[in-house]
Protein backbone atom coordinates (compact mmCIF):
# COMPACT_ATOMS: atom_id res chain seq x y z
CA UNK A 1 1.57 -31.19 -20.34
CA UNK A 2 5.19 -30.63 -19.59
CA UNK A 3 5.02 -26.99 -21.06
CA UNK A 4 2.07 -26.38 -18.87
CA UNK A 5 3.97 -28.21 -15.76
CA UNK A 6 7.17 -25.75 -16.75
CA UNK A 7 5.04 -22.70 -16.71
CA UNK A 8 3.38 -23.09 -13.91
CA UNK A 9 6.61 -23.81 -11.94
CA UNK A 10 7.75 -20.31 -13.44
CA UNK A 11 5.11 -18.68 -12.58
CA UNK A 12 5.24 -19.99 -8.68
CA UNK A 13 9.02 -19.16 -8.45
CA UNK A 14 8.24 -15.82 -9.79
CA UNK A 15 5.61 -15.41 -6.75
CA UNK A 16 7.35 -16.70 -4.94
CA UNK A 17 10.26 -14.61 -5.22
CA UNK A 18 7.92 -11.47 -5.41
CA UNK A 19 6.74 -12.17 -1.75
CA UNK A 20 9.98 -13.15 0.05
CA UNK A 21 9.99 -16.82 0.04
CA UNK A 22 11.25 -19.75 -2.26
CA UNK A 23 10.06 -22.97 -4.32
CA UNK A 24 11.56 -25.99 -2.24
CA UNK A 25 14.97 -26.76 -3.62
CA UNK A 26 13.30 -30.06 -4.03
CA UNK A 27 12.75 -30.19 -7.85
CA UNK A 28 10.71 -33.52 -7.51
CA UNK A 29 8.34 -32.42 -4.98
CA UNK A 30 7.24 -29.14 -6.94
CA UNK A 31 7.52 -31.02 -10.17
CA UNK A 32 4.58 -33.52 -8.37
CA UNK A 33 2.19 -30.72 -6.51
CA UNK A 34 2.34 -28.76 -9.68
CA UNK A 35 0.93 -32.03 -11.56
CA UNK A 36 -1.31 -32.26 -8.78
CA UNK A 37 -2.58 -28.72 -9.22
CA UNK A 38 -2.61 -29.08 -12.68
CA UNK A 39 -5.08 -32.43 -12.71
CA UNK A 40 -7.28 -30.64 -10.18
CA UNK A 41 -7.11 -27.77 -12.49
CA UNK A 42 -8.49 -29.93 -15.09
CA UNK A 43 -10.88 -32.10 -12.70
CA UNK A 44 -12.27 -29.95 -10.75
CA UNK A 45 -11.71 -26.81 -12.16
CA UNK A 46 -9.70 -24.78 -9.92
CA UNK A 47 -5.88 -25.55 -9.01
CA UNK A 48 -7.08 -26.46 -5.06
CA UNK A 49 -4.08 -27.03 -2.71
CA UNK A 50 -3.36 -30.81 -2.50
CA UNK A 51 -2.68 -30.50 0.88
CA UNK A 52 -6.49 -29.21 2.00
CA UNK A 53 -9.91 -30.68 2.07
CA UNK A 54 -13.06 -29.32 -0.34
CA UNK A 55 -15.72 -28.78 1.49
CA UNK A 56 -18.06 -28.89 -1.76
CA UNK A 57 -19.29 -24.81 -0.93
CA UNK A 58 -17.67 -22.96 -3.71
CA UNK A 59 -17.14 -19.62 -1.41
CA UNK A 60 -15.19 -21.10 1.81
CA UNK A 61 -13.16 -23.55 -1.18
CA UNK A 62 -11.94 -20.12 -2.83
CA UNK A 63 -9.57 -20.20 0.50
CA UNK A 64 -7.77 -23.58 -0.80
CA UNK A 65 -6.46 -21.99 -4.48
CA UNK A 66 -2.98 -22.43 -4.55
CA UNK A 67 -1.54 -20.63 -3.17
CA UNK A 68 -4.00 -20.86 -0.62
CA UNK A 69 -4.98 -18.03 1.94
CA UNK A 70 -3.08 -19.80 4.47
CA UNK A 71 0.60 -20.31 3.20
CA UNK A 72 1.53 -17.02 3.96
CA UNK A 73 1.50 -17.66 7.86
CA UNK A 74 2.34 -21.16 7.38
CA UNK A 75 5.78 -19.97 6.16
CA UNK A 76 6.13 -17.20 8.02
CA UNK A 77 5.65 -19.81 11.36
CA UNK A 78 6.79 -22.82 10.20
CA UNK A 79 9.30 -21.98 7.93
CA UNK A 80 7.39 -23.61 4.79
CA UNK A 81 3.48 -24.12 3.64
CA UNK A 82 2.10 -27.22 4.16
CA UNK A 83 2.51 -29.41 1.00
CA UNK A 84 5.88 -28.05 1.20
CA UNK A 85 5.76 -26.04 -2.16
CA UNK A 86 6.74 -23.23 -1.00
CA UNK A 87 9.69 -22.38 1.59
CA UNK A 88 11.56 -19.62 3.84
């Protein structure tokens, strides 16, 4: 698990970097949404933002991947998305 954890926080920063943002220098809270991601992941099949609701219709959920169709403008207006993963 902590490879998988590791990874996937590699993987964000790399994103995250690619689009002009950051992780949040908080190394606890991304270490705890990735685990989050990582048992929806497993649960529920899909790494679904922990910060949104499913709405049980596999189409409009597609929106709520992480990272979700909304933390773009979340960042961009607020200056971070709304679980806080990623930052300005």
């Amino acid at each position: 698990m902590e490879d998988k954890i590791k990874n996937l926080i590699k993987e964000y920063e790399a994103y995250a970097q690619k689009n002009g943002f950051k992780l949040n220098p908080d190394k606890k809270i991304v270490e705890n949404i990735v685990k989050i991601l990582l048992k929806k992941e497993e649960t529920l099949g899909e790494k679904y933002c922990p910060c949104r609701r499913l709405s049980n219709n596999k189409e409009e959920d597609k929106k709520i991947i992480c990272p979700c169709v909304y933390h773009l403008e979340e960042i961009e207006n607020d200056g971070h998305c709304h679980c806080f993963l990623f930052v300005k």
